[in-house]
Protein backbone atom coordinates (compact mmCIF):
# COMPACT_ATOMS: atom_id res chain seq x y z
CA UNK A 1 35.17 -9.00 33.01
CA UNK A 2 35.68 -9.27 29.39
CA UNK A 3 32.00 -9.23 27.62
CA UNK A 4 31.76 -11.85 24.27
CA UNK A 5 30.36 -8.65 22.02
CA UNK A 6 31.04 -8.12 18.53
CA UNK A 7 30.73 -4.93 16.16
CA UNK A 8 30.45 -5.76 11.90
CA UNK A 9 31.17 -2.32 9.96
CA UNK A 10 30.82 1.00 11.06
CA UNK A 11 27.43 1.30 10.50
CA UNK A 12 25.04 1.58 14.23
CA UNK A 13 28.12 0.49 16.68
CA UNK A 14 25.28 1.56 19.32
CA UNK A 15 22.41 -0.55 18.18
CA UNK A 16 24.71 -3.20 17.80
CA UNK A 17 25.99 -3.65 21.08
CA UNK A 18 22.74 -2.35 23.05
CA UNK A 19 20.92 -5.39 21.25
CA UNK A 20 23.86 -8.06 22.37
CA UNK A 21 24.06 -6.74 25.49
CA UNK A 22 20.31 -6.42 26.14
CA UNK A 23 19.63 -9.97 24.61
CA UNK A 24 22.42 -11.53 26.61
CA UNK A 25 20.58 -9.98 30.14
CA UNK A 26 16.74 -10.72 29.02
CA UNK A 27 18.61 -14.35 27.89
CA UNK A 28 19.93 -15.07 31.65
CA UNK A 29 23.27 -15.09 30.06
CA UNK A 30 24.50 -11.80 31.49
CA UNK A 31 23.03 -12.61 35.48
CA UNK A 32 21.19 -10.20 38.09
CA UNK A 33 24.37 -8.13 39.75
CA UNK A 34 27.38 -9.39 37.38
CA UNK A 35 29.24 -6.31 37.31
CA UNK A 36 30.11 -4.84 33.51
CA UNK A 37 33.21 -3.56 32.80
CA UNK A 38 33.33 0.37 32.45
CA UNK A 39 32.39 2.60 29.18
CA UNK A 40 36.05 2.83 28.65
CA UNK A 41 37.57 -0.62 29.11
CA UNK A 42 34.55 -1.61 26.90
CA UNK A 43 35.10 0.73 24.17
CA UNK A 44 39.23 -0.18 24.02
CA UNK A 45 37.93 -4.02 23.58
CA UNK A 46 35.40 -3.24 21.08
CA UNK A 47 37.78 -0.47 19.47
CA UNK A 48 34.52 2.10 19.38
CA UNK A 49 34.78 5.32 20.86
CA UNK A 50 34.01 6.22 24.49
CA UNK A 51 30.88 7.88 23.51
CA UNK A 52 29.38 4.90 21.64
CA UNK A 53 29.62 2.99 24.72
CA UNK A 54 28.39 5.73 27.39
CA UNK A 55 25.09 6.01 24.90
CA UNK A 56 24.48 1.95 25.13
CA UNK A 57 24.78 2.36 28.92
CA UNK A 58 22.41 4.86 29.26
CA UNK A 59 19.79 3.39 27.25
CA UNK A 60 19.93 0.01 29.32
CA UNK A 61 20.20 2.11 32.55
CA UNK A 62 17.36 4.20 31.64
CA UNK A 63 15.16 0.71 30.47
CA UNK A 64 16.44 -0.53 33.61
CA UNK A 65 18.34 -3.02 32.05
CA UNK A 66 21.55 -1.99 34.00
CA UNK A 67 22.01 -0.14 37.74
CA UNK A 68 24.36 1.90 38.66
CA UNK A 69 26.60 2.38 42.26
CA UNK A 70 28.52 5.20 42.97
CA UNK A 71 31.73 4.25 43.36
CA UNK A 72 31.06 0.78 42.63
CA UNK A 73 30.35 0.45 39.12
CA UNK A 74 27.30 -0.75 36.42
CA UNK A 75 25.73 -4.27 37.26
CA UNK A 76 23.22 -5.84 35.79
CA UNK A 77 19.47 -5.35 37.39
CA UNK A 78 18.26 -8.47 38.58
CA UNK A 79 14.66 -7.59 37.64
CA UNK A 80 14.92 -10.35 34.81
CA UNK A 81 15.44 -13.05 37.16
CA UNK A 82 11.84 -13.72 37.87
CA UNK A 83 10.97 -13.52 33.63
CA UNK A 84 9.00 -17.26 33.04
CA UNK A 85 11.34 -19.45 31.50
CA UNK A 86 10.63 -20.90 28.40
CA UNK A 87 8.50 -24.12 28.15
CA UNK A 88 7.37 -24.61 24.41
CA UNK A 89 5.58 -28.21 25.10
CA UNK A 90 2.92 -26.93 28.23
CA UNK A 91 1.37 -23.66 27.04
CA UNK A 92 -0.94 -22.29 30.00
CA UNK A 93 -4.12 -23.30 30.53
CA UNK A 94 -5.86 -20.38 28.57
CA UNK A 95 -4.29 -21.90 25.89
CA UNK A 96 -4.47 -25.25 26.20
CA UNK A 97 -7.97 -24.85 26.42
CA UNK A 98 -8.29 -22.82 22.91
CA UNK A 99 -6.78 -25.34 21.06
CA UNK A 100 -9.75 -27.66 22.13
CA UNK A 101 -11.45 -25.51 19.40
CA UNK A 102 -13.39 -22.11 18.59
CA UNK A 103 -15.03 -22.21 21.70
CA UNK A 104 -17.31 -18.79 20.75
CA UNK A 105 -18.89 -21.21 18.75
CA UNK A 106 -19.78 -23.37 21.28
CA UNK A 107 -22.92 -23.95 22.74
CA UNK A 108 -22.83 -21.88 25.94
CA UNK A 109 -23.54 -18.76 23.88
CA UNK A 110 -26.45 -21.20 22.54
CA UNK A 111 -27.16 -22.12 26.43
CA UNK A 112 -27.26 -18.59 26.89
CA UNK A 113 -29.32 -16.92 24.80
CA UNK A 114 -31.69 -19.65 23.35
CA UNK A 115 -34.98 -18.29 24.59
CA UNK A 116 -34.09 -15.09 22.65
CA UNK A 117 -32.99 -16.84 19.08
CA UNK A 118 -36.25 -18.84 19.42
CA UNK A 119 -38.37 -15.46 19.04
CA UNK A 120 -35.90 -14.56 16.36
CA UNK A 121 -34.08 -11.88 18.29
CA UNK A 122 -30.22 -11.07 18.50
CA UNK A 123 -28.54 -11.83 21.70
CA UNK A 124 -29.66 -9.07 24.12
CA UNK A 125 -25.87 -7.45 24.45
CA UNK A 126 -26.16 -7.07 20.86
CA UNK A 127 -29.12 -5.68 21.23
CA UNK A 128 -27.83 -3.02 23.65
CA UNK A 129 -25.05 -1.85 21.25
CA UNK A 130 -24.75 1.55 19.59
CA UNK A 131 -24.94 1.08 15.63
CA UNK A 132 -21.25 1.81 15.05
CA UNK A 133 -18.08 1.65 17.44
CA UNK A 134 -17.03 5.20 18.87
CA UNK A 135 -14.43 5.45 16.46
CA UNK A 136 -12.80 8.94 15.62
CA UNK A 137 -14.27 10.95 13.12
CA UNK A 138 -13.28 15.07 13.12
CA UNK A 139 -15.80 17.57 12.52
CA UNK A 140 -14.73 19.31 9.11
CA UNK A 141 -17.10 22.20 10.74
CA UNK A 142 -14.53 22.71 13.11
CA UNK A 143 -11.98 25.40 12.30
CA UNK A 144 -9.40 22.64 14.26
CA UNK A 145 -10.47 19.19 15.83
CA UNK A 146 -8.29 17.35 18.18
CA UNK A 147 -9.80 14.04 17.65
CA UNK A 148 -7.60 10.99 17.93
CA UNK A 149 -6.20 8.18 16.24
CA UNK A 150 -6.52 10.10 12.88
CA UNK A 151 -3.83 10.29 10.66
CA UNK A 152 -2.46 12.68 7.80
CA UNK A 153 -3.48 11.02 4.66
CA UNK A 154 -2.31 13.94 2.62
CA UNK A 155 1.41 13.40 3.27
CA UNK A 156 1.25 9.79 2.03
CA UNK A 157 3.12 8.68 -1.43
CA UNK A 158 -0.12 7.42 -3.14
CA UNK A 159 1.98 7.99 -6.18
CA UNK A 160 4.23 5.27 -5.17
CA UNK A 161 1.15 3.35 -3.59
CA UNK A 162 -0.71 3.71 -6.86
CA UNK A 163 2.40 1.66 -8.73
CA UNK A 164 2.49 -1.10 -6.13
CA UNK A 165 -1.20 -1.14 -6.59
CA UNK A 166 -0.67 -2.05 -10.64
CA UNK A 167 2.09 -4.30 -9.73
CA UNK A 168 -0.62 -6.25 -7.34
CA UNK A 169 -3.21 -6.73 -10.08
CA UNK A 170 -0.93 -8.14 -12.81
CA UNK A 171 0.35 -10.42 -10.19
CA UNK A 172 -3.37 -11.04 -8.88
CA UNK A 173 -4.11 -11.63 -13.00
CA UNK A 174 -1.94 -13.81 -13.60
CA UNK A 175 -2.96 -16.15 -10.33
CA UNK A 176 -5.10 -19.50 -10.16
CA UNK A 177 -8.41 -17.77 -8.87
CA UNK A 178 -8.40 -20.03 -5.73
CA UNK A 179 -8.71 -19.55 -1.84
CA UNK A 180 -5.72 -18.03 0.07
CA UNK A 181 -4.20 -18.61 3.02
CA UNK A 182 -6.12 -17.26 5.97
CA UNK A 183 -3.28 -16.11 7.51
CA UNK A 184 -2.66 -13.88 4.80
CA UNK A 185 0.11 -13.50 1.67
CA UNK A 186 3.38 -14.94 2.73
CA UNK A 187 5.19 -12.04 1.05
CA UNK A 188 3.79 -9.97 3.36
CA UNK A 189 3.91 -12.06 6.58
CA UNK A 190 7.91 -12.14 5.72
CA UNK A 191 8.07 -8.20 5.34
CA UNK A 192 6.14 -7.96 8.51
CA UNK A 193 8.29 -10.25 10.41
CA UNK A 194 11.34 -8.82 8.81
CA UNK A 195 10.11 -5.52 10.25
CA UNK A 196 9.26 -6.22 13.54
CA UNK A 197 12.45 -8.09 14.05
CA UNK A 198 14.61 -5.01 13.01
CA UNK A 199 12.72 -2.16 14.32
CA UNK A 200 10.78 -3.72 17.27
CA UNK A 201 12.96 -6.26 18.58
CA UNK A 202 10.07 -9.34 18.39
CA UNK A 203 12.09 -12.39 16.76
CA UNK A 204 9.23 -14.45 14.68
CA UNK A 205 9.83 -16.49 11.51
CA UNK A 206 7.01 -15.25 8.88
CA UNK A 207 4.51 -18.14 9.07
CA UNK A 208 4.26 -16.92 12.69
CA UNK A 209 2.40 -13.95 11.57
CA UNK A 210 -0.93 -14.09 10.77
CA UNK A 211 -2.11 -10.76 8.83
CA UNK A 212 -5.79 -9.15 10.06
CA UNK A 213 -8.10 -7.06 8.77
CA UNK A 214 -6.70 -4.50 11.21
CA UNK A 215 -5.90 -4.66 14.92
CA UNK A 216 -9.73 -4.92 15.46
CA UNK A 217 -10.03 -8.30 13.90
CA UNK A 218 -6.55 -9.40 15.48
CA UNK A 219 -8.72 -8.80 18.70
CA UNK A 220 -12.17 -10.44 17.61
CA UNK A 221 -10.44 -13.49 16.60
CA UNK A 222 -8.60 -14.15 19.88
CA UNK A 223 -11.60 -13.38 21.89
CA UNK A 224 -13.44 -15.82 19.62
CA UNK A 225 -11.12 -18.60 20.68
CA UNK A 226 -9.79 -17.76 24.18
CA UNK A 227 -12.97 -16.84 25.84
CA UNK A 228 -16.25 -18.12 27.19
CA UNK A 229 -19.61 -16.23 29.09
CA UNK A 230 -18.22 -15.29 32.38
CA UNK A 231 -14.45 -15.06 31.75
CA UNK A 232 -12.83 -12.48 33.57
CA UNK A 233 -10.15 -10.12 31.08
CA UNK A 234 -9.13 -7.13 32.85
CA UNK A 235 -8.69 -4.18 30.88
CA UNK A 236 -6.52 -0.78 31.50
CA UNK A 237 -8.63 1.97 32.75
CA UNK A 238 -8.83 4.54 31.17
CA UNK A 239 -8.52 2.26 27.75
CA UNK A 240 -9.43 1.38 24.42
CA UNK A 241 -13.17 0.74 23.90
CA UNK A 242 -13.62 -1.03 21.07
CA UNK A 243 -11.28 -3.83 22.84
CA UNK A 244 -13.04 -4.13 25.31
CA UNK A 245 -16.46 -4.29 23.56
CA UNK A 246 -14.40 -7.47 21.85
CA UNK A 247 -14.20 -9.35 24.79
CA UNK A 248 -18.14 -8.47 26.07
CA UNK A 249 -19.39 -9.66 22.54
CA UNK A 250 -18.39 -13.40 23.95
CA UNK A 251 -19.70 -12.91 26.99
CA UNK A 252 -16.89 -12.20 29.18
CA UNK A 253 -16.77 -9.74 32.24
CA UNK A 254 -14.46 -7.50 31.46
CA UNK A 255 -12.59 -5.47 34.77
CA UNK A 256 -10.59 -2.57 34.89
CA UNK A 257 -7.52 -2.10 36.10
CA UNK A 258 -6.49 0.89 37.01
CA UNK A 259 -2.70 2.44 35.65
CA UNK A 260 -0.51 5.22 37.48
CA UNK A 261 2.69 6.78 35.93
CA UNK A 262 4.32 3.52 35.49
CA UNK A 263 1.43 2.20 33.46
CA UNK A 264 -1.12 -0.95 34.45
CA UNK A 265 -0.62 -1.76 38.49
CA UNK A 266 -0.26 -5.55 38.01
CA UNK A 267 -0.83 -5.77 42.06
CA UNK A 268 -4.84 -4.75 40.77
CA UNK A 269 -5.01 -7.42 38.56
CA UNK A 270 -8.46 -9.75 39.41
CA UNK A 271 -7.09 -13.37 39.96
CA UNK A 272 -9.65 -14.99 38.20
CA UNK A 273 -8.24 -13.43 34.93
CA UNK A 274 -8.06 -15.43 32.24
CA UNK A 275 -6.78 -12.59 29.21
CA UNK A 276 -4.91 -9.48 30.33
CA UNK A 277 -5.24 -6.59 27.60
CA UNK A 278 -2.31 -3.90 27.44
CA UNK A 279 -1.06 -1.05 25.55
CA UNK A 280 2.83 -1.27 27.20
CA UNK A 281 4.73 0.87 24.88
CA UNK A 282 2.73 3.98 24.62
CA UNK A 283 -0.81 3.59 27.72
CA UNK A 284 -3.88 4.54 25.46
CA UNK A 285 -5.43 7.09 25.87
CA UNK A 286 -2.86 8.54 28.63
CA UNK A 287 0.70 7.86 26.99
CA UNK A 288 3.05 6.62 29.79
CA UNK A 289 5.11 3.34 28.62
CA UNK A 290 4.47 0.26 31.04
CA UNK A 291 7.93 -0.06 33.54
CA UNK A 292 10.46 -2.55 32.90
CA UNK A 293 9.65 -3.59 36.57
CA UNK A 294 5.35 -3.95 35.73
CA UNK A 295 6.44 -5.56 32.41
CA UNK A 296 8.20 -8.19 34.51
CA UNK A 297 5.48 -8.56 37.44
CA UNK A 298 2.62 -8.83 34.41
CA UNK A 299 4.41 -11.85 32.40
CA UNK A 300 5.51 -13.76 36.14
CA UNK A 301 1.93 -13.10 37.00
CA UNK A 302 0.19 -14.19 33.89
CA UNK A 303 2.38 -17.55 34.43
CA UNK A 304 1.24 -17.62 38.01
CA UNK A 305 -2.33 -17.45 36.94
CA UNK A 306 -2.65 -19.39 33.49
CA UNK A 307 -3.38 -16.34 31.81
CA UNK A 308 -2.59 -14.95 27.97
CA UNK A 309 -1.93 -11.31 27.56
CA UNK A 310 -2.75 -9.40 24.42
CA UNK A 311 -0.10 -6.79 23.61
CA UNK A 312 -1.78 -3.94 21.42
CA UNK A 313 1.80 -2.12 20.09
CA UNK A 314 -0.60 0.36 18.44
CA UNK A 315 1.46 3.69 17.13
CA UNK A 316 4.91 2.34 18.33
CA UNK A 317 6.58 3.53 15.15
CA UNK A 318 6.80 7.60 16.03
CA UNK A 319 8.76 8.17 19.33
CA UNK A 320 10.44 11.53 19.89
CA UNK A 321 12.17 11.33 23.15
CA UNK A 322 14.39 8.93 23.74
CA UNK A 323 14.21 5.42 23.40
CA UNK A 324 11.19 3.21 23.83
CA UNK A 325 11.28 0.05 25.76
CA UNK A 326 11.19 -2.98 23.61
CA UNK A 327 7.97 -4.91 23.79
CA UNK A 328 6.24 -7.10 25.91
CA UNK A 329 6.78 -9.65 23.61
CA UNK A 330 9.92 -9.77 23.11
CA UNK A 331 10.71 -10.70 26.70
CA UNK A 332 8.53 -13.74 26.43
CA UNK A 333 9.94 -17.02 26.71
CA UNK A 334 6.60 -18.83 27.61
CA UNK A 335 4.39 -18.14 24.97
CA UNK A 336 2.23 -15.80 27.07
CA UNK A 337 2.00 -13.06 24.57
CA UNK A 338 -0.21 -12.38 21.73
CA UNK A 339 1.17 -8.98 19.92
CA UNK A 340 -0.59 -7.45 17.84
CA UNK A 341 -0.39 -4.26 15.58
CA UNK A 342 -1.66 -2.57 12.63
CA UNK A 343 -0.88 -0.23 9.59
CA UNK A 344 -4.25 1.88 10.82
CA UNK A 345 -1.67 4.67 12.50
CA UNK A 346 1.36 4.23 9.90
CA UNK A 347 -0.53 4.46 6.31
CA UNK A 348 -4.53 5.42 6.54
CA UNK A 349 -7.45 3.43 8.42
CA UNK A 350 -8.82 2.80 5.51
CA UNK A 351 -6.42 0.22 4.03
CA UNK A 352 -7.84 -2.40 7.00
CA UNK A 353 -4.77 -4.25 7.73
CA UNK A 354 -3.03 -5.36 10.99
CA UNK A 355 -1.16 -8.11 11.90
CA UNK A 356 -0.52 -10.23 15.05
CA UNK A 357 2.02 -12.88 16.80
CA UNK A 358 0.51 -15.34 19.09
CA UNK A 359 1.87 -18.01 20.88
CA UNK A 360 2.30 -21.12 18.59
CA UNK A 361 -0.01 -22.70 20.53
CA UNK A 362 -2.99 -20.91 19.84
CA UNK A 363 -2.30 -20.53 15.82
CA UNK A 364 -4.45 -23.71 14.99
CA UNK A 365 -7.34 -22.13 16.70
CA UNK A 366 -7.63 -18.98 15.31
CA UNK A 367 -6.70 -20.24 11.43
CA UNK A 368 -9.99 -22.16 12.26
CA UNK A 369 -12.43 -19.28 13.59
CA UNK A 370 -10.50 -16.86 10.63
CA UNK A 371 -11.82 -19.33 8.08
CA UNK A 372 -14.99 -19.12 9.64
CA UNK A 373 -15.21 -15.46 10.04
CA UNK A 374 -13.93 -13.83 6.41
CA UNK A 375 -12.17 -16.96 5.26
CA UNK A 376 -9.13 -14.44 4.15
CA UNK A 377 -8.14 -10.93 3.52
CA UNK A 378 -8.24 -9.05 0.57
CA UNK A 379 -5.45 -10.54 -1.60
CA UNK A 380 -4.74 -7.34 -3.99
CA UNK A 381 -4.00 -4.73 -0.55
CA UNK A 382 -1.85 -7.80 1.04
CA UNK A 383 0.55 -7.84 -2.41
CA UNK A 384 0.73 -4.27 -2.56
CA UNK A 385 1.76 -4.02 0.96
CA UNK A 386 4.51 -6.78 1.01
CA UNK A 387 6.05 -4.63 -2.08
CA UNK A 388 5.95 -1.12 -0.85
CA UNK A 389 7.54 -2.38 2.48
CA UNK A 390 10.05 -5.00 0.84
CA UNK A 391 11.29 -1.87 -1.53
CA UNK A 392 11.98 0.91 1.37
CA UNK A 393 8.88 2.78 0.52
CA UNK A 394 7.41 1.80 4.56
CA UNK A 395 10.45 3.16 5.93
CA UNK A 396 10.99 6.50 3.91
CA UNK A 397 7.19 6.97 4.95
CA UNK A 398 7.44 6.89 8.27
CA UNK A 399 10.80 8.56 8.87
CA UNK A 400 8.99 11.74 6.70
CA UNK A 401 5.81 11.77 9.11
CA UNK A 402 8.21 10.92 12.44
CA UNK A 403 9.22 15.19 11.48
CA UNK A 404 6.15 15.98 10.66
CA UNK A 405 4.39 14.28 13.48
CA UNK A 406 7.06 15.41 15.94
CA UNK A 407 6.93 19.15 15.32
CA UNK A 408 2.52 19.32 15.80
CA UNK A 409 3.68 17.59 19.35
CA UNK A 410 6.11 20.44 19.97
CA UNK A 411 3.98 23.06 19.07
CA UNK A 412 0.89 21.42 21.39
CA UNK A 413 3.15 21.07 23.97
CA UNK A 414 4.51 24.61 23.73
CA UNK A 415 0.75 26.26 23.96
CA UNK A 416 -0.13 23.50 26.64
CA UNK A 417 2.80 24.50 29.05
CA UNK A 418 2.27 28.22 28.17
CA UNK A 419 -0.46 29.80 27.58
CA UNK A 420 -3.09 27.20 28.39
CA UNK A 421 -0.78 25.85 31.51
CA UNK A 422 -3.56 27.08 34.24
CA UNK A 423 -5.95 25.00 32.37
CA UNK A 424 -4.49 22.48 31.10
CA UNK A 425 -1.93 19.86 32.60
CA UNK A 426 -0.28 16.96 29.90
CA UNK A 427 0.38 13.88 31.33
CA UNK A 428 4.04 12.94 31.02
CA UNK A 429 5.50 10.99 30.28
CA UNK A 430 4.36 11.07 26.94
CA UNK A 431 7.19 10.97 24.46
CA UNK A 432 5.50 8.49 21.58
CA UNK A 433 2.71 8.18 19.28
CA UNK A 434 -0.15 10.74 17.58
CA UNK A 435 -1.67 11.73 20.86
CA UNK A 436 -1.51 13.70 23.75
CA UNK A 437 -3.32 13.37 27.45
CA UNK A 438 -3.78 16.54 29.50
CA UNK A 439 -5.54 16.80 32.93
CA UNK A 440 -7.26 19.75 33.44
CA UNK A 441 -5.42 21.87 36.18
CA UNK A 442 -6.57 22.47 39.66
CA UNK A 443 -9.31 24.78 39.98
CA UNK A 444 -9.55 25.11 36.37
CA UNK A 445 -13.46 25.38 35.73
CA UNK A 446 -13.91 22.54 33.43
CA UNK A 447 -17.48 24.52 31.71
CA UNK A 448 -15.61 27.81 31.00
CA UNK A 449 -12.74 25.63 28.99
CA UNK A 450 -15.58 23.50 26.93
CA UNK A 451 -17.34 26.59 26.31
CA UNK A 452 -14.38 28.60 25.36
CA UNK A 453 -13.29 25.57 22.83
CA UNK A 454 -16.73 26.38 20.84
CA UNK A 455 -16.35 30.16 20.75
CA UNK A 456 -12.84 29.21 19.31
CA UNK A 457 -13.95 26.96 16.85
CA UNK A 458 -11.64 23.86 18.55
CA UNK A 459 -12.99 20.29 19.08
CA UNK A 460 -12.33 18.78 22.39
CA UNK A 461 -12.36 15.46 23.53
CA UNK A 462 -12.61 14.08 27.17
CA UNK A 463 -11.00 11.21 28.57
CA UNK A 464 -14.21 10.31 30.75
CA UNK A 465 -15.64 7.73 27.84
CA UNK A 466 -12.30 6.20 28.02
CA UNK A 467 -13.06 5.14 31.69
CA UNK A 468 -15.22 2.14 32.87
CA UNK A 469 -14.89 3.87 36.35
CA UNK A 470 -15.78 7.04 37.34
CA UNK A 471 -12.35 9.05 36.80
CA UNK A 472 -10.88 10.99 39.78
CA UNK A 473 -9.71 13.53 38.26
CA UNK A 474 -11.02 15.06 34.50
CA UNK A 475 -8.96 15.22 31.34
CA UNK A 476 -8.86 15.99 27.49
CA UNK A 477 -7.09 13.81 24.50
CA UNK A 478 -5.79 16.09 21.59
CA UNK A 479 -4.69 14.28 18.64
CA UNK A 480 -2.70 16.08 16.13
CA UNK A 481 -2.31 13.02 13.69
CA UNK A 482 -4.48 15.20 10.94
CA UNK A 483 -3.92 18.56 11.71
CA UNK A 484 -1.33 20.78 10.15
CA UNK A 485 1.19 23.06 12.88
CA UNK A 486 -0.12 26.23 12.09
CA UNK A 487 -4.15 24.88 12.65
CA UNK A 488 -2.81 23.88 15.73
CA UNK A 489 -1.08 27.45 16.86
CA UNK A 490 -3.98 29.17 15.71
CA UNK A 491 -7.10 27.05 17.64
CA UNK A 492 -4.47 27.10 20.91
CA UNK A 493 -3.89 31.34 20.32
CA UNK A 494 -7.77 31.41 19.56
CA UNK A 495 -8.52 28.93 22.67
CA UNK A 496 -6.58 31.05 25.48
CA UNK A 497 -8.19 33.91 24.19
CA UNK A 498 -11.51 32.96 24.96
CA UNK A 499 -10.26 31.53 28.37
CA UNK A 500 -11.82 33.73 31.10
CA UNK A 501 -8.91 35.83 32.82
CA UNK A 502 -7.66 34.97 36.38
């Protein structure tokens, strides 16, 4: 058959048709078992070279996109067919039921807890809370700390920040002094959807972006309006605390769900769920990317069951083998998705901004409960932003720490699959982000390998707080976002020698 694909220029012939082609299958266009023409015949239509063509195969046949039978040919997979189709006017009935209003603010949390307010005490979950979220913070004491979700602060261009920064304020100064939109600049909202539609395949306009103060707010505000006391959201377990200490904080039961190597088993999923939260492209804490198969499954299911799922694309933007699969999101016809990312794992944690993309359906609702929470964001950051990404300064960033980042994975990976391979297993596959899972080994004595980490001077941290049930097996994280390649050859040399010898 003779595909309608087009090539412009000479400039990423690959990219070019692998997005055609993988928009004409996820579109229905391109049906379950039609049979493509071979990586020759299409490269003589197209007038690219064999190879171009071989590489687009092999990316949609290792996405799963495309199946091949010997002797028979490529044909599309017809895991697509069961993808919800698109129905803009009936959102689900999560939905439908948040754009009745801010329902966090309603009074079943006033049912709830109205004995305790008379006496003038918080809420008794709030009361149960630790002071401050279990966020990661390394121990400078340490002569090397693995702690997570930390970046390297020291290889970003403040210089060039510092400029943008200027630029922002005589902007700001010369401004009306008035309220802002509360879903952020629209400069920015445009860079991020220009982004995201280039280097994460999620097609939004810019006034379907609403900018956050981080992912963590992204998250607070759709719990605010999705959720009442007793909702069900199941959770990945192992997963991301402070998420799920989101969804408690309005009162729902949150239920985890446990993953296996081709990420969240959407068989597990309670069917009384009303929000499903997932980490697809790169499992926190363990790394595997959720199946083309599961991604499927999850978005048929969530139709099944009236249910939204929250996409958390977290530290999509540094991948070093392969390809990644495209998000959640952008196989979503039915407005069942609410993506959301941040800048926390790009820039620094300190700059507080994030971003999400719900269903249209849902944006009235949280513009209202984002008014009432913070009214907006900070106005100054937002400008600066919108400018250093606009002007190539995002990009050149993060192609500079994808090297840097890439060769501290390399070099854990190289002491965890050598000399620490009889303690220490790493969960694979793990090809993305500023993290690494390892398991510890069988019959490795779990005691000896702590106490050997504090005779080496090297901070450890175990997966077990990232489980709501008791995990079957034990395991360690090690970030490597803010430590340098030779910290962590030195802690790993220092670590085995301290090991106890078989």
């Amino acid at each position: 058959m003779d595909l309608h694909v087009t090539v412009s220029g000479q400039r990423d012939l690959a990219g070019q048709i692998y997005r055609q082609l993988r928009e004409r299958i996820v579109e229905g266009r391109l049906a379950g078992g039609t049979r493509l023409p071979s990586t020759r015949e299409l490269a003589q239509q197209l007038g690219v070279s064999r190879k171009t063509t071989l590489d687009v195969f092999e990316r949609l046949l290792a996405e799963g996109y495309l199946i091949a039978r010997r002797g028979s040919g490529t044909f599309v997979a017809d895991t697509l067919e069961r993808l919800p189709a698109r129905s803009p006017g009936h959102p689900n009935a999560q939905i439908r039921a948040a754009q009745e209003g801010c329902r966090a603010l309603s009074d079943g949390h006033d049912r709830r807890d109205r004995h305790d307010q008379r006496d003038g005490n918080a809420p008794p979950w709030w009361q149960t809370q630790p002071e401050a979220l279990a966020l990661p913070r390394p121990d400078p004491r340490l002569a090397c700390d693995f702690a997570g979700g930390v970046t390297d602060k020291s290889r970003f261009p403040f210089d060039v920040w510092r400029r943008c920064i200027t630029d922002a304020l005589r902007v700001q100064a010369r401004g009306t002094g008035a309220y802002r939109d509360p879903a952020g600049e629209e400069k920015l909202r445009l860079a991020v959807s220009r982004y995201l539609a280039f280097n994460r395949a999620v097609a939004s306009n810019w006034d379907d972006v609403i900018v956050t103060q981080g992912a963590q707010q992204a998250l607070a505000l759709l719990a605010r309006v999705l959720l009442r006391p007793g909702d069900i959201v199941a959770v990945e377990d192992p997963g991301y605390p402070p998420a799920r200490e989101a969804f408690a904080s309005c009162g729902a039961n949150v239920v985890p769900v446990p993953v296996d190597d081709d990420g969240l088993i959407v068989d597990k999923l309670p069917k009384r769920a009303r929000v499903i939260y997932v980490t697809p492209s790169h499992q926190f804490p363990l790394g595997m990317p959720l199946s083309l198969a599961r991604r499927v499954a999850l978005l048929e299911w969530a139709q099944t069951h009236g249910a939204l799922v929250i996409e958390d694309d977290y530290d999509c933007e540094f991948r070093f083998e392969g390809r990644s699969l495209e998000p959640l999101k952008s196989l979503d016809n039915a407005g069942l998705v609410a993506y959301v990312g941040t800048f926390s794992k790009t820039m620094f944690p300190e700059l507080r901004v994030g971003y999400m993309v719900p269903p249209a359906a849902l944006k009235g609702a949280l513009m209202r409960s984002r008014q009432t929470a913070d009214c907006h964001g900070c106005v100054l950051t937002q400008t600066a932003l919108a400018d250093f990404m606009l002007n190539g300064h995002f990009a050149r960033h993060l192609r500079r720490m994808h090297q840097t980042y890439a060769a501290r994975r390399e070099t854990l990976l190289k002491h965890l699959r050598g000399p620490l391979a009889a303690w220490l297993e790493p969960v694979m596959p793990n090809t993305a982000g500023l993290h690494l899972a390892a398991r510890l080994a069988a019959g490795a004595d779990e005691t000896a390998l702590l106490a050997a980490a504090r005779a080496a001077s090297v901070g450890l941290h175990a997966l077990a707080p990232f489980h709501l049930e008791t995990p079957l097996q034990q395991g360690f994280l090690f970030g490597y976002g803010a430590v340098e390649v030779e910290q962590i050859d030195a802690a790993l040399t220092s670590l085995a020698a301290h090991l106890p010898r078989a």
